[in-house]
C-alpha atoms as a PDB file:
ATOM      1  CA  UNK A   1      65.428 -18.094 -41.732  1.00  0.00           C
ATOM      2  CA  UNK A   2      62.363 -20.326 -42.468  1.00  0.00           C
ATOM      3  CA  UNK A   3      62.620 -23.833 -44.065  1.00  0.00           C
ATOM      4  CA  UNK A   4      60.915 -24.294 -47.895  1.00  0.00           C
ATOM      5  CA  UNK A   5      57.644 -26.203 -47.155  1.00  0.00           C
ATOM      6  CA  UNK A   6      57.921 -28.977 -49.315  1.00  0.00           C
ATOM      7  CA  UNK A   7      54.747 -29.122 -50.361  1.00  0.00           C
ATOM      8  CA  UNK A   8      54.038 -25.421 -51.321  1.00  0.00           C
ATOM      9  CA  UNK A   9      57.199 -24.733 -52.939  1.00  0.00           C
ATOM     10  CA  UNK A  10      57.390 -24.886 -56.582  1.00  0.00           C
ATOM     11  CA  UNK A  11      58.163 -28.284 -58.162  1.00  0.00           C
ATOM     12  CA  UNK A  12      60.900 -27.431 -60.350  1.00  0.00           C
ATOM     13  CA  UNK A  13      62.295 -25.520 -57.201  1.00  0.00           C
ATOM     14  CA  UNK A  14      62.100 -28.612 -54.902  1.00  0.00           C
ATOM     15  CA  UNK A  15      63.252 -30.875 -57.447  1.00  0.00           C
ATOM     16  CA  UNK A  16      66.665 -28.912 -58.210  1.00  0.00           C
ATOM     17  CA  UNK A  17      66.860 -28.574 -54.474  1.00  0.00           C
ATOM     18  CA  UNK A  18      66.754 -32.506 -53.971  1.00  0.00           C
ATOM     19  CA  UNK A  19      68.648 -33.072 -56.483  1.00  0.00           C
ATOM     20  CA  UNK A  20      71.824 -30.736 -54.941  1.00  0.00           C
ATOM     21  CA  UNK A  21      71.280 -32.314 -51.722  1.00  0.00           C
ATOM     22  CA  UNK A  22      71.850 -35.911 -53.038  1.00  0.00           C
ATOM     23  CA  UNK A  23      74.600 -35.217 -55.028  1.00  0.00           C
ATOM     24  CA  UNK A  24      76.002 -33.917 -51.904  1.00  0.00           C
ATOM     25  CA  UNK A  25      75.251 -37.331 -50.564  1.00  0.00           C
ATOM     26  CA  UNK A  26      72.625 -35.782 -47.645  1.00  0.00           C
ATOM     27  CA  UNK A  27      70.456 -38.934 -46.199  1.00  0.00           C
ATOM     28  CA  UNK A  28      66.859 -39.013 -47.005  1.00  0.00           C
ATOM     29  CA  UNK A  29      66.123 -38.325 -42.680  1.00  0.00           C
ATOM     30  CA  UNK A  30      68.694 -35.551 -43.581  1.00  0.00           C
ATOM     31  CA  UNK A  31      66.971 -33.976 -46.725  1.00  0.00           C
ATOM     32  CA  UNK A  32      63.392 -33.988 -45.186  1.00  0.00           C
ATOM     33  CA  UNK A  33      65.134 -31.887 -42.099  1.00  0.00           C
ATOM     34  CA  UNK A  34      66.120 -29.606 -45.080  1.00  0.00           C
ATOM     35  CA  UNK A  35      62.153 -28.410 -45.625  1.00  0.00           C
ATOM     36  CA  UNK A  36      58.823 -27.799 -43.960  1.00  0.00           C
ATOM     37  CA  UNK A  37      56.005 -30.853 -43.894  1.00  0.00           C
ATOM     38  CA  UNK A  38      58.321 -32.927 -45.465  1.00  0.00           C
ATOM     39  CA  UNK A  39      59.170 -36.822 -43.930  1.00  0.00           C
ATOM     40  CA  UNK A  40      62.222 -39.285 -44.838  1.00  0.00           C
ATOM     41  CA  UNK A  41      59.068 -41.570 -46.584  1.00  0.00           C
ATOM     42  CA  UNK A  42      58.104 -38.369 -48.872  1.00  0.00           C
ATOM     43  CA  UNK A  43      61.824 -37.546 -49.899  1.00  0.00           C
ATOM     44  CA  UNK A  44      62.511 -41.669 -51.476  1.00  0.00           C
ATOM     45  CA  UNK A  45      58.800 -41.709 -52.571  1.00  0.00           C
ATOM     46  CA  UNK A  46      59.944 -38.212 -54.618  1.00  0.00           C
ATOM     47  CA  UNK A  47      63.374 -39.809 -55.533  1.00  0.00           C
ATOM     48  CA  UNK A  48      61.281 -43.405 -56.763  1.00  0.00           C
ATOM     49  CA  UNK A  49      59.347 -40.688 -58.861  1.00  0.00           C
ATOM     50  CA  UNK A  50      61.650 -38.858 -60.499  1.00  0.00           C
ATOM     51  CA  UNK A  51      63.652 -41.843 -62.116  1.00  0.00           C
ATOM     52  CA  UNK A  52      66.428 -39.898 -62.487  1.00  0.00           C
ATOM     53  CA  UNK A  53      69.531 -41.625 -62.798  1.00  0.00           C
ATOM     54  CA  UNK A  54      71.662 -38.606 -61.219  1.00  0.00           C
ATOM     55  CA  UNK A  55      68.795 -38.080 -58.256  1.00  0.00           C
ATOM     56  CA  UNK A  56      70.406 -41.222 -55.961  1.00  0.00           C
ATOM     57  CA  UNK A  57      70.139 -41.636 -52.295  1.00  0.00           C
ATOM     58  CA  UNK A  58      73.112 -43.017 -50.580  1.00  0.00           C
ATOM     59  CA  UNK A  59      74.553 -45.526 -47.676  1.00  0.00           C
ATOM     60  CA  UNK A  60      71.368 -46.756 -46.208  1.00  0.00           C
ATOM     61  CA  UNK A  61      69.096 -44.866 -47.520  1.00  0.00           C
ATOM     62  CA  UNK A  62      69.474 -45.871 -50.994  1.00  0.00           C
ATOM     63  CA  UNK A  63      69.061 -50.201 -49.541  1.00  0.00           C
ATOM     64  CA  UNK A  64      65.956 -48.443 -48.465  1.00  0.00           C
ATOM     65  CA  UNK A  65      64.321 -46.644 -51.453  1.00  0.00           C
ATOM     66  CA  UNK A  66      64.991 -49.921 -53.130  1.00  0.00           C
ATOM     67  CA  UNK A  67      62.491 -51.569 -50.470  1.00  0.00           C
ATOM     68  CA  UNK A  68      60.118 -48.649 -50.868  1.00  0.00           C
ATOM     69  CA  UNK A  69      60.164 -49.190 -54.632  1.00  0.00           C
ATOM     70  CA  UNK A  70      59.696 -52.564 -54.246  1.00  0.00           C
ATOM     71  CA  UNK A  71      56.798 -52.346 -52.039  1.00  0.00           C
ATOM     72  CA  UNK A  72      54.829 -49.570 -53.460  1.00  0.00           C
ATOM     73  CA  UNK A  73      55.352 -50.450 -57.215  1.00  0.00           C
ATOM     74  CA  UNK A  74      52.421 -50.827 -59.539  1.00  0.00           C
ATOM     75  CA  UNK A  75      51.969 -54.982 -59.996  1.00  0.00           C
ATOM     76  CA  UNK A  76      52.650 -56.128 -63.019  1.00  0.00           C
ATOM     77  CA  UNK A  77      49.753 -57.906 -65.064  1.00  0.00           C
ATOM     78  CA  UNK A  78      50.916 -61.461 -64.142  1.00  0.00           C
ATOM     79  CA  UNK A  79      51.046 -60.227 -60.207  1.00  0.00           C
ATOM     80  CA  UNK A  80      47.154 -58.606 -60.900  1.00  0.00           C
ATOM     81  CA  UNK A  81      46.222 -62.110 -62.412  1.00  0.00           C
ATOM     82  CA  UNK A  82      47.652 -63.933 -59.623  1.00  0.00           C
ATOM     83  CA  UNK A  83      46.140 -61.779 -56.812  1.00  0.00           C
ATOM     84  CA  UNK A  84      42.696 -61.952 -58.359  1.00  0.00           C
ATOM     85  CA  UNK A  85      43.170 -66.312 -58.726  1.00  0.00           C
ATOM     86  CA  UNK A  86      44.051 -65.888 -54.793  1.00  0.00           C
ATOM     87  CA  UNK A  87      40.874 -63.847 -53.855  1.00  0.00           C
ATOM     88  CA  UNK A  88      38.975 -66.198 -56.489  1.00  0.00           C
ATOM     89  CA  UNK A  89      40.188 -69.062 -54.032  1.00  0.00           C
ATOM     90  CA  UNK A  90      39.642 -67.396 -50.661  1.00  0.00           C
ATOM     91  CA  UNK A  91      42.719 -66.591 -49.626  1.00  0.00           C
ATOM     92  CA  UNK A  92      42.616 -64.386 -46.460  1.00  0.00           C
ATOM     93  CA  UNK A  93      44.383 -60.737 -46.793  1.00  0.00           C
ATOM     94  CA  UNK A  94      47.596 -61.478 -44.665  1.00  0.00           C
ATOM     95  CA  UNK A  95      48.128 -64.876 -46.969  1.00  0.00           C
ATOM     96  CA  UNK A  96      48.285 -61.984 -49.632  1.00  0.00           C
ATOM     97  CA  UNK A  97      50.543 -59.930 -48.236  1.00  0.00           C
ATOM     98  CA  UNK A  98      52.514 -62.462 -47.312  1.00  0.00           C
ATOM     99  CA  UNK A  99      53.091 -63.565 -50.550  1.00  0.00           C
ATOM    100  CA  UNK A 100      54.371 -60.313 -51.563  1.00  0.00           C
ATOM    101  CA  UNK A 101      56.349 -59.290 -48.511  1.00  0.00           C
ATOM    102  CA  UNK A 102      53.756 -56.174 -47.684  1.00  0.00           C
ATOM    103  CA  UNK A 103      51.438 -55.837 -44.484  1.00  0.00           C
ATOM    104  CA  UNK A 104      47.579 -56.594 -44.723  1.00  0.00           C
ATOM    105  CA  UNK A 105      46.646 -52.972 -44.453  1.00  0.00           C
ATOM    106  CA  UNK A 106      48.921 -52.135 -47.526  1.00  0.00           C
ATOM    107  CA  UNK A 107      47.443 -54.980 -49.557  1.00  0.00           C
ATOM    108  CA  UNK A 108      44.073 -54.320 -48.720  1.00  0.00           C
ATOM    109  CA  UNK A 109      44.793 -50.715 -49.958  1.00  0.00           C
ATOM    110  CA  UNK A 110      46.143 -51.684 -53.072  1.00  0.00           C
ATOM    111  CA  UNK A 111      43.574 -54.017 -54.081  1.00  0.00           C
ATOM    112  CA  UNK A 112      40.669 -51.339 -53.194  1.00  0.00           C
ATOM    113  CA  UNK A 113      42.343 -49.018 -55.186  1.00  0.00           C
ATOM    114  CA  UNK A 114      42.374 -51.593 -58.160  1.00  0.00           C
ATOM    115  CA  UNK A 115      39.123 -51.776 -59.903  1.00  0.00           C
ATOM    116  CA  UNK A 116      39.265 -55.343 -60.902  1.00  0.00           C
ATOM    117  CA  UNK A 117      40.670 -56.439 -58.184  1.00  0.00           C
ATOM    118  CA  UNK A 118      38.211 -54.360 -55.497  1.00  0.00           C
ATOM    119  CA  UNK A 119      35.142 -55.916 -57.509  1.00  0.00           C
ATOM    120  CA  UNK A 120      36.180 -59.608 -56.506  1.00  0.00           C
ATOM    121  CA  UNK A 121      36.919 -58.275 -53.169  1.00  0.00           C
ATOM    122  CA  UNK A 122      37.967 -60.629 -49.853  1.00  0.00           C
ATOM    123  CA  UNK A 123      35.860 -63.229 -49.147  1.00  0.00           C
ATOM    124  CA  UNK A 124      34.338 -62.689 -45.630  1.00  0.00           C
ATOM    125  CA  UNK A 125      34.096 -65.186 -42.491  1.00  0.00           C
ATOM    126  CA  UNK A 126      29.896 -65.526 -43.365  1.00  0.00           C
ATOM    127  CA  UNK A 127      31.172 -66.841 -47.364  1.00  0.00           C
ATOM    128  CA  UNK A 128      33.806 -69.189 -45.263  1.00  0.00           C
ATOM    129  CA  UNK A 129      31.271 -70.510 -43.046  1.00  0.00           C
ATOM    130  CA  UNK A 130      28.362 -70.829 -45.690  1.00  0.00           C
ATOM    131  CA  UNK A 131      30.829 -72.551 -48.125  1.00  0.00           C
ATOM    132  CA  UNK A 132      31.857 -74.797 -45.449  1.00  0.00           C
ATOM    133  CA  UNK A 133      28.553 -75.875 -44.860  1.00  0.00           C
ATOM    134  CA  UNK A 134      27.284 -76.424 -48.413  1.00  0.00           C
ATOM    135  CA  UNK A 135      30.740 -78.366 -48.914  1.00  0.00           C
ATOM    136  CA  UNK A 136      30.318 -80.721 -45.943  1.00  0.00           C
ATOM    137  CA  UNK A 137      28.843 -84.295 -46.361  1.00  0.00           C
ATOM    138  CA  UNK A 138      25.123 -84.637 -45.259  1.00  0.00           C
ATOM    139  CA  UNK A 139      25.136 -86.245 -41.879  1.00  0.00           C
ATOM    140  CA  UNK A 140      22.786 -89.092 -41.507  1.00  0.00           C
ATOM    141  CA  UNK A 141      19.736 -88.300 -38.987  1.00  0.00           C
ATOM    142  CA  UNK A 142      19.838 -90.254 -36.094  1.00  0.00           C
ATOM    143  CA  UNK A 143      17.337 -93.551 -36.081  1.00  0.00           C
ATOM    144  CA  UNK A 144      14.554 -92.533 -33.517  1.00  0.00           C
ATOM    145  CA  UNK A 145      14.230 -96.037 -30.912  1.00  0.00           C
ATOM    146  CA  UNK A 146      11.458 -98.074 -31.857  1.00  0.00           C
ATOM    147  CA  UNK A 147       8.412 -96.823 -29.531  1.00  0.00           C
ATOM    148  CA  UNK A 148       7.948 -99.488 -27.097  1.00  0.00           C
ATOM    149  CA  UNK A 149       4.146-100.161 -27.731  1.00  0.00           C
ATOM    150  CA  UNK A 150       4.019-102.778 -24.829  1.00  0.00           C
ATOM    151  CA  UNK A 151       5.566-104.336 -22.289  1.00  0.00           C
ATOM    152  CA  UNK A 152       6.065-108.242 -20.919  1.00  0.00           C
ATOM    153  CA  UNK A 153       3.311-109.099 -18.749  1.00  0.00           C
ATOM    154  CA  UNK A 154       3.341-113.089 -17.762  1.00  0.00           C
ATOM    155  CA  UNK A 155       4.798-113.617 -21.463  1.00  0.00           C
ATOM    156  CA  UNK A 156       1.712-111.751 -23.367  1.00  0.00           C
ATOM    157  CA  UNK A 157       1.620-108.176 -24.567  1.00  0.00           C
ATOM    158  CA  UNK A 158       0.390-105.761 -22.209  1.00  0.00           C
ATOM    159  CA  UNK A 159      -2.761-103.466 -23.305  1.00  0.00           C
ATOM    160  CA  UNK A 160      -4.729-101.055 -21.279  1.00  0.00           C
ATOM    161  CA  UNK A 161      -8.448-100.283 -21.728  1.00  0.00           C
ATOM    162  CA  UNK A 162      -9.235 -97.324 -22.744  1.00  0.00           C
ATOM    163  CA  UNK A 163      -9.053 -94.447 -21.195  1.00  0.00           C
ATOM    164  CA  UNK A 164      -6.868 -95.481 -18.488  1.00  0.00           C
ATOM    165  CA  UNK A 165      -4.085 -93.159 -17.428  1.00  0.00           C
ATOM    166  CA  UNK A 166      -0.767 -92.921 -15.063  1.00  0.00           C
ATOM    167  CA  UNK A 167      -1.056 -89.488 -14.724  1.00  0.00           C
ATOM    168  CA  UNK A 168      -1.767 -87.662 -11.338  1.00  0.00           C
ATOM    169  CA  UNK A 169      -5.304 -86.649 -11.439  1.00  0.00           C
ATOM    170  CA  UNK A 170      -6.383 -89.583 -12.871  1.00  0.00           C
ATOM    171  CA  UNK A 171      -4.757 -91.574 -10.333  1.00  0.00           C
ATOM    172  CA  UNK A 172      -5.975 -90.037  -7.352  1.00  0.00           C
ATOM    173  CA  UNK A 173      -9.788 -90.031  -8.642  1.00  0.00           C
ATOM    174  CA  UNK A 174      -8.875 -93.931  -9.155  1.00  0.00           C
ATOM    175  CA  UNK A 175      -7.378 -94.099  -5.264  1.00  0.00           C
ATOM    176  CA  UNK A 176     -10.245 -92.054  -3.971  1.00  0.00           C
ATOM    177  CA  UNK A 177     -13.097 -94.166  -5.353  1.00  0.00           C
ATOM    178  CA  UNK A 178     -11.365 -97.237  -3.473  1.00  0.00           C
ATOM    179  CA  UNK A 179     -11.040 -95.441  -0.048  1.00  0.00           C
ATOM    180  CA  UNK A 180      -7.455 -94.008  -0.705  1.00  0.00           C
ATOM    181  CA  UNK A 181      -5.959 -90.439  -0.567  1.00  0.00           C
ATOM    182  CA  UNK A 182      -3.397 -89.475  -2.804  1.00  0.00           C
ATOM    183  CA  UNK A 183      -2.281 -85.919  -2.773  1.00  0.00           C
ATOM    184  CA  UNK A 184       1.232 -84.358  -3.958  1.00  0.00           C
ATOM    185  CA  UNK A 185       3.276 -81.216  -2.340  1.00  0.00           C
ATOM    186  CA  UNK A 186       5.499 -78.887  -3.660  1.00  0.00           C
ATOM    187  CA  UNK A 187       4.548 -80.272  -7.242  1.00  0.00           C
ATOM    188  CA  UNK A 188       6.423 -83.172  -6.627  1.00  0.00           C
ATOM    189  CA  UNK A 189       6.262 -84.822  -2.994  1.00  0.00           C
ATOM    190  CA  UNK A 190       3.626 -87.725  -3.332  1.00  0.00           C
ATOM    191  CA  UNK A 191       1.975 -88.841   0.067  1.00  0.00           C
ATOM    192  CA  UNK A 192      -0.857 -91.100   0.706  1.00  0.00           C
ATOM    193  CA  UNK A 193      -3.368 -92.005   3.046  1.00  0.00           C
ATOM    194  CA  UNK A 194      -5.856 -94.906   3.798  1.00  0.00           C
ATOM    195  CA  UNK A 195      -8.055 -92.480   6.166  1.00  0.00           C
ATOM    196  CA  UNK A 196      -6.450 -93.744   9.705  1.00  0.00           C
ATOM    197  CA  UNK A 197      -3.385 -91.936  11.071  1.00  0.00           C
ATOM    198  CA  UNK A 198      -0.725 -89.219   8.950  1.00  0.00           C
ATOM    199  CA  UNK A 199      -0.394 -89.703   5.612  1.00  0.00           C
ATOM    200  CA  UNK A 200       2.574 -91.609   4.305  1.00  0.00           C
ATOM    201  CA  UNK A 201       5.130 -90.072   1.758  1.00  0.00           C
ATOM    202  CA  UNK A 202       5.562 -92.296  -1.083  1.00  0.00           C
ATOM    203  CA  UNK A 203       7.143 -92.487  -4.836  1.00  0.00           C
ATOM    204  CA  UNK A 204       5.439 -92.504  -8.021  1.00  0.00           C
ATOM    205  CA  UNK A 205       7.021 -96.493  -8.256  1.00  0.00           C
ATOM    206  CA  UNK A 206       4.774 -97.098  -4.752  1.00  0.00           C
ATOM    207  CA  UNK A 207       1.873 -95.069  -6.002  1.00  0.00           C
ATOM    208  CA  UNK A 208       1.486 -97.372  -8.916  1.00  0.00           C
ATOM    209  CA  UNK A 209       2.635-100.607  -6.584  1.00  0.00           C
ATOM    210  CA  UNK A 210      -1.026 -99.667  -4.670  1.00  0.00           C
ATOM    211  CA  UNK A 211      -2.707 -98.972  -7.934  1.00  0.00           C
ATOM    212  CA  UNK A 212      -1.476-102.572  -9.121  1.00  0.00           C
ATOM    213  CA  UNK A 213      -2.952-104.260  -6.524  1.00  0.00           C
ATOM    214  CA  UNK A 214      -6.260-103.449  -7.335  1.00  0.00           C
ATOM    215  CA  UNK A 215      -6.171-103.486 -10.727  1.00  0.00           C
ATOM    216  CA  UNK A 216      -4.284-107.287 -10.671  1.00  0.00           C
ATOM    217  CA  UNK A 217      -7.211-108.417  -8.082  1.00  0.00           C
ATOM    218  CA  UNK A 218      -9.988-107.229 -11.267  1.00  0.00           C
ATOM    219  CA  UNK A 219      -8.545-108.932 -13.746  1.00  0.00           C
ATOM    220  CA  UNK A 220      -6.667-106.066 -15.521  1.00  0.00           C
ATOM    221  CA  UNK A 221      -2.770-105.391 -16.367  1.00  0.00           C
ATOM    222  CA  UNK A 222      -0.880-103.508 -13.657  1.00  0.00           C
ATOM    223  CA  UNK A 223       0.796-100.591 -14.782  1.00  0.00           C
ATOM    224  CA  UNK A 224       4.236-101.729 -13.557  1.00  0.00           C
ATOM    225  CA  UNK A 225       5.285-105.105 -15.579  1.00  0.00           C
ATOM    226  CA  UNK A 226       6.155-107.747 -14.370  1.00  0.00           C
ATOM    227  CA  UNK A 227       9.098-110.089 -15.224  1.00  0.00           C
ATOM    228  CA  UNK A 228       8.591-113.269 -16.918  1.00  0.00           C
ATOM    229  CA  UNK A 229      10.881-116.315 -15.017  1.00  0.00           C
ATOM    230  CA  UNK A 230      13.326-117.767 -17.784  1.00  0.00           C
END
């Protein structure tokens, strides 16, 4: 013989049928054994309908239709003004359903299904971080150094005539026209030569050490200063 299916059978059928089966004390895991497509969540969700004071569960099962009545009840005004202060404020979902005893899924459910509560809506991790940012004290810029126009050359300021430069090119025409050769390797290993034997590898400190000399022996400011004696 076939079970009822629960949810093809007439209602007033399946109702009188529930009814006789918890009078006869039956568990809710017991009742939903009783019909087709039926679970133990669909037979206290039926019972929490019905609000019948004869339709009771028993033993355990009653302690538990109180906690699914408890957790599926429609708020209360007061609890839909309080959840909509708390998603005013930011609260995150599982602060919510914390405060209610309910998981996040359940509450997030519940407050789409809630149309003033679905318009205000969760605040998302963007709104957290933008808020954050508008909120936070403007941090001062940093003081750029004081360019270092010139340097201390025998106590005076040093200036270069125009059109002077430390850069390689520049340097090597400079070299060449006084009977040096500077080249560079690799884009970065100097050498030079003063036209007898291999050329000499050297640092850009040495390159302008050469460079010095002639320009101290014209008159003009060498490139590397020099320190002033206290």
């Amino acid at each position: 013989m076939s079970l009822p299916d629960w949810k093809t059978m007439p209602a007033d059928e399946r109702d009188a049928l529930l009814a006789k089966l918890c009078a006869e004390g039956f568990s809710a895991s017991a009742i939903a054994a009783q019909f087709e497509n039926c679970s133990r969540n669909a037979i206290m969700g039926k019972v929490l309908r019905m609000n019948d004071p004869a339709v009771k569960l028993k033993g355990h099962a009653a302690g538990n239709a109180k906690n699914f009545a408890k957790k599926f009840a429609p708020w209360t005004p007061g609890e839909v003004r309080l959840v909509a202060n708390m998603l005013r404020e930011g609260k995150r979902s599982v602060d919510i359903a914390a405060r209610f005893g309910m998981s996040d899924q359940t509450l997030r459910n519940r407050v789409r299904d809630n149309p003033e509560l679905a318009k205000i809506g969760f605040v998302t991790r963007g709104q957290i971080l933008r808020k954050a940012a508008r909120t936070r004290p403007p941090q001062p810029k940093p003081e750029k150094p004081a360019p270092v126009a010139v340097a201390s050359f025998a106590g005076k300021p040093r200036r270069f005539e125009v059109g002077f430069s430390t850069d390689y090119d520049y340097l090597k025409s400079y070299l060449a026209d006084r009977g040096i050769a500077l080249s560079m390797a690799n884009q970065r290993e100097l050498s030079i030569s003063h036209g007898v034997g291999r050329p000499k590898k050297v640092s850009w400190t040495q390159v302008y050490e050469v460079v010095d000399e002639f320009r101290v022996a014209a008159g003009l400011e060498p490139i590397l200063p020099k320190r002033v004696a206290a």
